[in-house]
Protein backbone atom coordinates (compact mmCIF):
# COMPACT_ATOMS: atom_id res chain seq x y z
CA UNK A 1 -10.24 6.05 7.99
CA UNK A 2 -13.73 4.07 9.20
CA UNK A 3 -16.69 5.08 7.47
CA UNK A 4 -18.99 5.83 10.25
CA UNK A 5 -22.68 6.44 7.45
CA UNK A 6 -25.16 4.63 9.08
CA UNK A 7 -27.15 4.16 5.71
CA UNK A 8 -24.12 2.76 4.19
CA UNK A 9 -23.76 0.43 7.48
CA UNK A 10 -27.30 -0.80 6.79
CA UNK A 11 -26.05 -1.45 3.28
CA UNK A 12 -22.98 -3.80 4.04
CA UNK A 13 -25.68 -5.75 5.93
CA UNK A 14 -27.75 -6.55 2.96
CA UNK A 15 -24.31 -6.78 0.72
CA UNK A 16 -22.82 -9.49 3.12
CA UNK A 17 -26.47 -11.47 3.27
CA UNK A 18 -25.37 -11.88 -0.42
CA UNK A 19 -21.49 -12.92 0.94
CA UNK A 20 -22.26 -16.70 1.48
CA UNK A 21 -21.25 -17.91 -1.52
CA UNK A 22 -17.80 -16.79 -1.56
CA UNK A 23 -15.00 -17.94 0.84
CA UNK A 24 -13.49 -16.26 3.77
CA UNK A 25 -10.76 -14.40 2.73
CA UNK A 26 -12.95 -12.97 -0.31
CA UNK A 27 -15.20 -11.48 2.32
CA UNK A 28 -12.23 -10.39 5.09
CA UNK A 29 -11.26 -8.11 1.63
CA UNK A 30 -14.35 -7.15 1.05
CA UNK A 31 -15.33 -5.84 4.57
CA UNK A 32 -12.00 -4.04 5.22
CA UNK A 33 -12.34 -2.60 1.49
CA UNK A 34 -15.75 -1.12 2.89
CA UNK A 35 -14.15 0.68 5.36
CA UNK A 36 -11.84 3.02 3.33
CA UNK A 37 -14.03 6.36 3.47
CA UNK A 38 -14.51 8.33 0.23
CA UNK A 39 -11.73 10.85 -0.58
CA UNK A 40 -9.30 8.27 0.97
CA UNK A 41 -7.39 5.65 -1.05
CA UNK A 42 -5.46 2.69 0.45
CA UNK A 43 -2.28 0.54 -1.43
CA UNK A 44 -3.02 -2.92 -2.14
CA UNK A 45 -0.32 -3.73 0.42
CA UNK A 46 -2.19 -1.29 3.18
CA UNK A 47 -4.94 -2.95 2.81
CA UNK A 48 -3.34 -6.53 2.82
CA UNK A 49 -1.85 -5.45 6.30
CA UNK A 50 -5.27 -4.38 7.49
CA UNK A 51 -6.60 -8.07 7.14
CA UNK A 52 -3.51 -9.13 8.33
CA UNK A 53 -2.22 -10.61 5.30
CA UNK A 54 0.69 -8.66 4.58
CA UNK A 55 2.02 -11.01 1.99
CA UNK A 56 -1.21 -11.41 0.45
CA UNK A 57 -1.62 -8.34 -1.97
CA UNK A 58 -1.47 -10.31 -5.25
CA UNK A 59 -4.23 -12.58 -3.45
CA UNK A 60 -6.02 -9.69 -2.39
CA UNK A 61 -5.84 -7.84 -5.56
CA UNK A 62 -7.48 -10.84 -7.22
CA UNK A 63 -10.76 -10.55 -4.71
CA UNK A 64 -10.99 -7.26 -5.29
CA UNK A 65 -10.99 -8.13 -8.95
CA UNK A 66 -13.54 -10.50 -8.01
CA UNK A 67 -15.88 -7.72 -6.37
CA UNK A 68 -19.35 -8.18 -7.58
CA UNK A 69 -20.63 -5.30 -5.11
CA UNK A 70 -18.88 -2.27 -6.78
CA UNK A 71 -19.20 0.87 -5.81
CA UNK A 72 -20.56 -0.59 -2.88
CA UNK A 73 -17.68 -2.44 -1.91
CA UNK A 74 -15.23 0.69 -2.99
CA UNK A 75 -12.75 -1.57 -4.87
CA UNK A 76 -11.63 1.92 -6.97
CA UNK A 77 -10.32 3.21 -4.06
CA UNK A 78 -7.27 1.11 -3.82
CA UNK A 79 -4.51 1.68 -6.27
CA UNK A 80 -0.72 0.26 -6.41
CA UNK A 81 1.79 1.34 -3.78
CA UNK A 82 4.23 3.61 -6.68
CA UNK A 83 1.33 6.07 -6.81
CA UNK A 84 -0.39 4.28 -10.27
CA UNK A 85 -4.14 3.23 -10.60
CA UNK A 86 -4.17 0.18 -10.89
CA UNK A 87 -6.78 -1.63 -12.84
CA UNK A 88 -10.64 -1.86 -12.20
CA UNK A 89 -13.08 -5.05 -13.32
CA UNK A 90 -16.23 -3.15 -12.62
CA UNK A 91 -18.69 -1.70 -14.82
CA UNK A 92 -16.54 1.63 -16.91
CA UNK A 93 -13.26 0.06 -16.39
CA UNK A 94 -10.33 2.42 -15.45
CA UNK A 95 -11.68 5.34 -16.78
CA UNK A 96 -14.57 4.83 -14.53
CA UNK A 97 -12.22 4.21 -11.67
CA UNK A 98 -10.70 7.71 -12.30
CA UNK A 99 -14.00 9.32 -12.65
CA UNK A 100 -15.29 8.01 -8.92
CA UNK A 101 -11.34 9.02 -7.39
CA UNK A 102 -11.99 12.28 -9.30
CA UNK A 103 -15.17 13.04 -8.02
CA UNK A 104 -14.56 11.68 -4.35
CA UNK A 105 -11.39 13.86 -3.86
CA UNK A 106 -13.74 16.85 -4.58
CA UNK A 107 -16.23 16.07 -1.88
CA UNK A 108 -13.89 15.03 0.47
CA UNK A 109 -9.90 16.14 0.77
CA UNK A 110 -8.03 16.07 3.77
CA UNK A 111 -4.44 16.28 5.24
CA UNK A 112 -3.42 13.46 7.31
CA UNK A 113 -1.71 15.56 10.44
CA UNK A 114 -0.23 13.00 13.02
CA UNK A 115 1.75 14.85 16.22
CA UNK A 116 3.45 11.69 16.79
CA UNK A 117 5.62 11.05 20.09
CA UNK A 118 8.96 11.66 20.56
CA UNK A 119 10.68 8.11 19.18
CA UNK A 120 14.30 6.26 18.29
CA UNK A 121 16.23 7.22 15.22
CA UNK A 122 15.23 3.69 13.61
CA UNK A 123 11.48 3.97 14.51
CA UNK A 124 11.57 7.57 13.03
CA UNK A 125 12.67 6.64 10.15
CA UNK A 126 10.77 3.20 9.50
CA UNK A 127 7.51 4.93 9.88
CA UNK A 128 8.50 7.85 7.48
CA UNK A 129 9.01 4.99 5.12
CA UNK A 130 5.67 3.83 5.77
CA UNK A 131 4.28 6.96 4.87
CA UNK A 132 5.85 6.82 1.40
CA UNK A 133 4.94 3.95 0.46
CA UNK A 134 1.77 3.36 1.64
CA UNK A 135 -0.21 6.90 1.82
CA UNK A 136 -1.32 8.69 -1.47
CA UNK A 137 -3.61 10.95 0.13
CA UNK A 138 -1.44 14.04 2.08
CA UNK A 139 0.10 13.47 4.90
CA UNK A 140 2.25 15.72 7.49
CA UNK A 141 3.80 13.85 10.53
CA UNK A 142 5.81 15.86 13.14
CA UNK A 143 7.96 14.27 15.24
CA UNK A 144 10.35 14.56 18.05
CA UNK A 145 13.48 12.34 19.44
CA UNK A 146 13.74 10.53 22.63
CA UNK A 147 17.59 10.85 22.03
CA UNK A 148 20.78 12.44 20.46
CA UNK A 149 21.24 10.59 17.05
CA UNK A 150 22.74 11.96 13.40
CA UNK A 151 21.06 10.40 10.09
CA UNK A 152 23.09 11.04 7.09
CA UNK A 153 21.63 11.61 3.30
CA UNK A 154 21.45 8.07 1.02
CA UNK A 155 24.25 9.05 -1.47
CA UNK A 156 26.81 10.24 1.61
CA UNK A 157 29.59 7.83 2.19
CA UNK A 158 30.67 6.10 5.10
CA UNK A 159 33.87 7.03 5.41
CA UNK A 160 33.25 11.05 5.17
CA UNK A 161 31.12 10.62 8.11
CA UNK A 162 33.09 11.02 11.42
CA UNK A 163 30.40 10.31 13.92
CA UNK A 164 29.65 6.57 14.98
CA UNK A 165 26.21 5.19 15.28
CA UNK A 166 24.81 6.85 12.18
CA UNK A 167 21.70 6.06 10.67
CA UNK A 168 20.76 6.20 6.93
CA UNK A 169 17.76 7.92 5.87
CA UNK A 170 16.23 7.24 1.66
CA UNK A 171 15.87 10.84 1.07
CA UNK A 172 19.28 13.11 0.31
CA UNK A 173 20.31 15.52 1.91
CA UNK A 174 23.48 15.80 4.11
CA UNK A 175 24.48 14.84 7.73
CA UNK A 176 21.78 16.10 10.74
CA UNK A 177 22.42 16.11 14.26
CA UNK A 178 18.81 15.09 16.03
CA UNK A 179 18.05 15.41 19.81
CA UNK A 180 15.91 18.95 20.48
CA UNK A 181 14.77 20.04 16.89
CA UNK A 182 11.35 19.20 15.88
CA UNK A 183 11.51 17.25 12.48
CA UNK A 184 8.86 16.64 9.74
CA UNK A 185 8.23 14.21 6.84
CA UNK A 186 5.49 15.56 4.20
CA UNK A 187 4.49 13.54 1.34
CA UNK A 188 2.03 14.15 -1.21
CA UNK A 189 0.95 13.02 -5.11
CA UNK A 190 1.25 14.50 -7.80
CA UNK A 191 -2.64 15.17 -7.69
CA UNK A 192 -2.12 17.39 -5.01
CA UNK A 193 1.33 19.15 -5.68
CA UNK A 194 4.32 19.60 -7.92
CA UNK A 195 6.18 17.31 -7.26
CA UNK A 196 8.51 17.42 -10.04
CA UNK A 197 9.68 20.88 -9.09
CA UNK A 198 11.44 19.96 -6.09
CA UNK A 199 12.88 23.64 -5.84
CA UNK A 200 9.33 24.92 -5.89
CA UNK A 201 8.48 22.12 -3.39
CA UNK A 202 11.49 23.11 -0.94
CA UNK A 203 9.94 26.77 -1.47
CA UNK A 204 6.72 26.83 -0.29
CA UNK A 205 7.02 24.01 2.53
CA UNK A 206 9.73 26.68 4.16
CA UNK A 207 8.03 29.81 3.15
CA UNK A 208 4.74 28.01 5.03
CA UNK A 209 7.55 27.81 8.17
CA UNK A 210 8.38 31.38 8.15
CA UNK A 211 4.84 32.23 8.23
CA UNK A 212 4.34 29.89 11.62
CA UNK A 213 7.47 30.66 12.93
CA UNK A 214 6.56 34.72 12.86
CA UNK A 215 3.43 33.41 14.49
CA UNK A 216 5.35 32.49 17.67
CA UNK A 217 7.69 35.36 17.71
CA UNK A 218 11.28 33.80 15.50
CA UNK A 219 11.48 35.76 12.35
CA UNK A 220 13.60 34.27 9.55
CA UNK A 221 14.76 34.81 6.12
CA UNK A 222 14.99 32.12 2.83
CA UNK A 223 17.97 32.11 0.64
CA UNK A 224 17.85 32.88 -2.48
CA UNK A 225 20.86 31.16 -3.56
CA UNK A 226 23.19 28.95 -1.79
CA UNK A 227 25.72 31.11 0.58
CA UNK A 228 29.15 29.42 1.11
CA UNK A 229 30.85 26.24 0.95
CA UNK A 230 28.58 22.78 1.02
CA UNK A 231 29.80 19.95 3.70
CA UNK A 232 29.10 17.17 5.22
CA UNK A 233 26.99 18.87 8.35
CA UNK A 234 23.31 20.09 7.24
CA UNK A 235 23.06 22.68 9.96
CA UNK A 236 26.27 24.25 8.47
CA UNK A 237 25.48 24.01 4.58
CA UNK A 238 23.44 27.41 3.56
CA UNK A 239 21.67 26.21 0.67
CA UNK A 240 18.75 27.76 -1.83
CA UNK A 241 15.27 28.04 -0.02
CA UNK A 242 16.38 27.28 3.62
CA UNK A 243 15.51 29.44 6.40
CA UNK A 244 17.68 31.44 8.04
CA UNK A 245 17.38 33.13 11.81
CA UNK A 246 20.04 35.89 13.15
CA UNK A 247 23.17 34.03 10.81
CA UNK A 248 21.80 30.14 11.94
CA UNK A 249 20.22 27.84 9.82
CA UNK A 250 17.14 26.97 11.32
CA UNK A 251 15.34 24.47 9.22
CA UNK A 252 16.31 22.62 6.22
CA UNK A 253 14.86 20.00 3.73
CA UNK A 254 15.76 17.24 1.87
CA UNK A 255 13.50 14.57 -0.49
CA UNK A 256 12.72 11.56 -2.73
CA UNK A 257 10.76 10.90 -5.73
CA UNK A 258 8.88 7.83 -6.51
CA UNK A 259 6.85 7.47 -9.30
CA UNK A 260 3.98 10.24 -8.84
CA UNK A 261 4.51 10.49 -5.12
CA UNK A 262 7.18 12.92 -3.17
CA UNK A 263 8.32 12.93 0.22
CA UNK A 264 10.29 15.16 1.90
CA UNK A 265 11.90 15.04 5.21
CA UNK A 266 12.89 18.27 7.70
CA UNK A 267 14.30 19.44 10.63
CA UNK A 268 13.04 22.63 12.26
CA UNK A 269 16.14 23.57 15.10
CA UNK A 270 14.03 26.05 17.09
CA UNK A 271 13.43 26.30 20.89
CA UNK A 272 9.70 25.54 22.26
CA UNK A 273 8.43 24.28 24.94
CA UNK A 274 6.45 21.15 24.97
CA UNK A 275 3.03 23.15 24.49
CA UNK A 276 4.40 25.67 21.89
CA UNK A 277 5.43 22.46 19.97
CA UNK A 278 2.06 21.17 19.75
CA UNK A 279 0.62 24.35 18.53
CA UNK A 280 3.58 25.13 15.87
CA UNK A 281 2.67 21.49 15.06
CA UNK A 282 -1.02 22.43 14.31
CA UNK A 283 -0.43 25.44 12.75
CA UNK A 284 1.76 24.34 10.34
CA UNK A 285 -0.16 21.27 9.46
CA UNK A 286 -3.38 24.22 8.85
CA UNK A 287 -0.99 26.21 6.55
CA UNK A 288 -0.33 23.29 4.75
CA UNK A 289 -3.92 22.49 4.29
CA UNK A 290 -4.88 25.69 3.56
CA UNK A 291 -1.96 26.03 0.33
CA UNK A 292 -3.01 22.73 -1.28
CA UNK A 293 -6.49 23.70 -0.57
CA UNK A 294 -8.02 21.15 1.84
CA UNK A 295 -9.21 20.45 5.29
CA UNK A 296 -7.12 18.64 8.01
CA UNK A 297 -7.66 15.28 9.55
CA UNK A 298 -6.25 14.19 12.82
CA UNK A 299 -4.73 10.83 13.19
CA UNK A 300 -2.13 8.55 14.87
CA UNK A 301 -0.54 5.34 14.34
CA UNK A 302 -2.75 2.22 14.67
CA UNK A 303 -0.76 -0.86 16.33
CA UNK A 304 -0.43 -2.96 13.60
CA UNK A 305 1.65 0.11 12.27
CA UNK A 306 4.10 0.32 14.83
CA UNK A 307 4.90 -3.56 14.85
CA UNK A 308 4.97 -3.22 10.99
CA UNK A 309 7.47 -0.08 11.73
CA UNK A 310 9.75 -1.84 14.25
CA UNK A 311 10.21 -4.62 11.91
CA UNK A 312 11.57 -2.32 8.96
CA UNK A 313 13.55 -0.95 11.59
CA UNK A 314 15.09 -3.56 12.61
CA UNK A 315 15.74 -5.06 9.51
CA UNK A 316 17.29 -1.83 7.88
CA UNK A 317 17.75 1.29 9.94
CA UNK A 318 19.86 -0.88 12.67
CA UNK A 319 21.40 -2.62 9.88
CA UNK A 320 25.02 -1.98 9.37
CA UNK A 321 24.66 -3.01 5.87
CA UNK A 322 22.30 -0.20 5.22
CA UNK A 323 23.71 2.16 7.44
CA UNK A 324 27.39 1.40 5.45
CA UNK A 325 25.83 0.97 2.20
CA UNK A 326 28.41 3.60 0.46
């Protein structure tokens, strides 16, 4: 997010009068650094992409180290990629650094909603990895398939899987069948959520569902406790917390941990036409919102993410080695 303060933009003048002395690449940091708005916090490796350095994060982390503009130049507001704080040469130290992301996420919280456009099974799932590992801040992304595909959990094997072409996803879960549901990855910090109760966590994302979904007219049930045998096929596994619609499972979840950071991936199999998507699509990203207690901020992929996102899926999710890997 571009910080659009005029004050502030007056300020960067005067900061990068004072620039001169330092070399190029301390100042490219710098300047991009600038731009992360308040509330918002970047991984070293975001921000290393944003300069277009992407291999340049232990370099970059050493300019920001080098930051004699702080809080100017808003060094706190990058931290590592697992979720931690990273360190902080200014004035306070860490404890400072937590005190500014402390006070910032007061003023200014947001959810990150992108309605993204319908997309491959390897693109899907390369820029749900992006989202993981590079967003700390909320983030909902809805998405749709320009295909039929099937994506299996990480721990299924190969060779209980009877349909060819199969993608891979990192999160659990069982085997899905994409093509006309509307899926979802949601990931959030542990400053935001509970993300060590992933029951809880499978909870109230599908109890926010019902809610929407009774908003356009499909009422549903959540289990209790799992009803019947588990398999291979999502769609036919009745497990705790998913929703249920006249005797069909209609949307179920499944996730990954990293550190203090949680995704979780889901597929809503409901019928809606291309308008009534877009509006379940903002409604559920206000419900969202409105249970962690923050506003919503629209956004969409940049370029540089979508080249970063067709690499990764090229080099895994149409990778047999991946796709085989048990």
């Amino acid at each position: 997010m571009r910080s659009s303060n005029k004050f502030m933009r007056k300020i960067l003048k005067n900061v990068i009068k004072k620039m001169k002395n330092y070399s190029d690449f301390y100042v490219r940091v710098w300047k991009a650094c600038f731009e992360i708005s308040a509330g918002q916090t970047l991984t070293y490796l975001q921000l290393a992409r944003n300069i277009r350095f992407p291999k340049a994060s232990m370099a970059l982390g050493l300019a920001l180290s080098k930051n004699p503009f702080a809080p100017i130049i808003p060094c706190h507001r990058v931290i590592r990629s697992n979720g931690e704080i990273g360190g902080y040469s200014a004035l306070g130290g860490i404890n400072r650094k937590l005190k500014l992301l402390k006070h910032e996420k007061k003023t200014s919280k947001m959810l990150i909603w992108i309605d993204d456009i319908p997309r491959n099974v390897t693109m899907n799932m390369a820029l749900d990895e992006i989202l993981f590992n590079e967003f700390n801040n909320p983030v909902l992304r809805v998405y749709y398939w320009d295909n039929s595909y099937v994506t299996i959990g990480y721990f299924q094997k190969s060779k209980d899987i009877i349909v060819p072409g199969f993608v891979r996803r990192f999160t659990g879960g069982l085997t899905v069948n994409h093509k006309s549901d509307m899926s979802y990855c949601f990931v959030v910090s542990s400053d935001f959520w509970n993300i060590y109760d992933h029951y809880r966590s499978y909870r109230n994302i599908h109890l926010t569902l019902r809610k929407v979904l009774q908003r356009f007219g499909i009422n549903s049930v959540i289990l209790n406790k799992k009803n019947g045998n588990i398999n291979n096929i999502c769609i036919q596994t009745f497990c705790e917390n998913d929703l249920i619609s006249y005797g069909k499972k209609i949307v179920g979840s499944c996730s990954r941990r990293r550190g203090s950071k949680l995704i979780i991936q889901g597929s809503i199999h409901i019928n809606l036409s291309g308008i009534n998507k877009k509006s379940f699509s903002k409604e559920f990203a206000k419900d969202i919102a409105k249970f962690i207690g923050i506003e919503v901020k629209v956004s969409n992929f940049s370029i540089d993410d979508i080249k970063y996102a067709k690499k990764i899926a090229d080099t895994r999710y149409s990778n047999s080695e991946w796709n085989n890997k048990f």
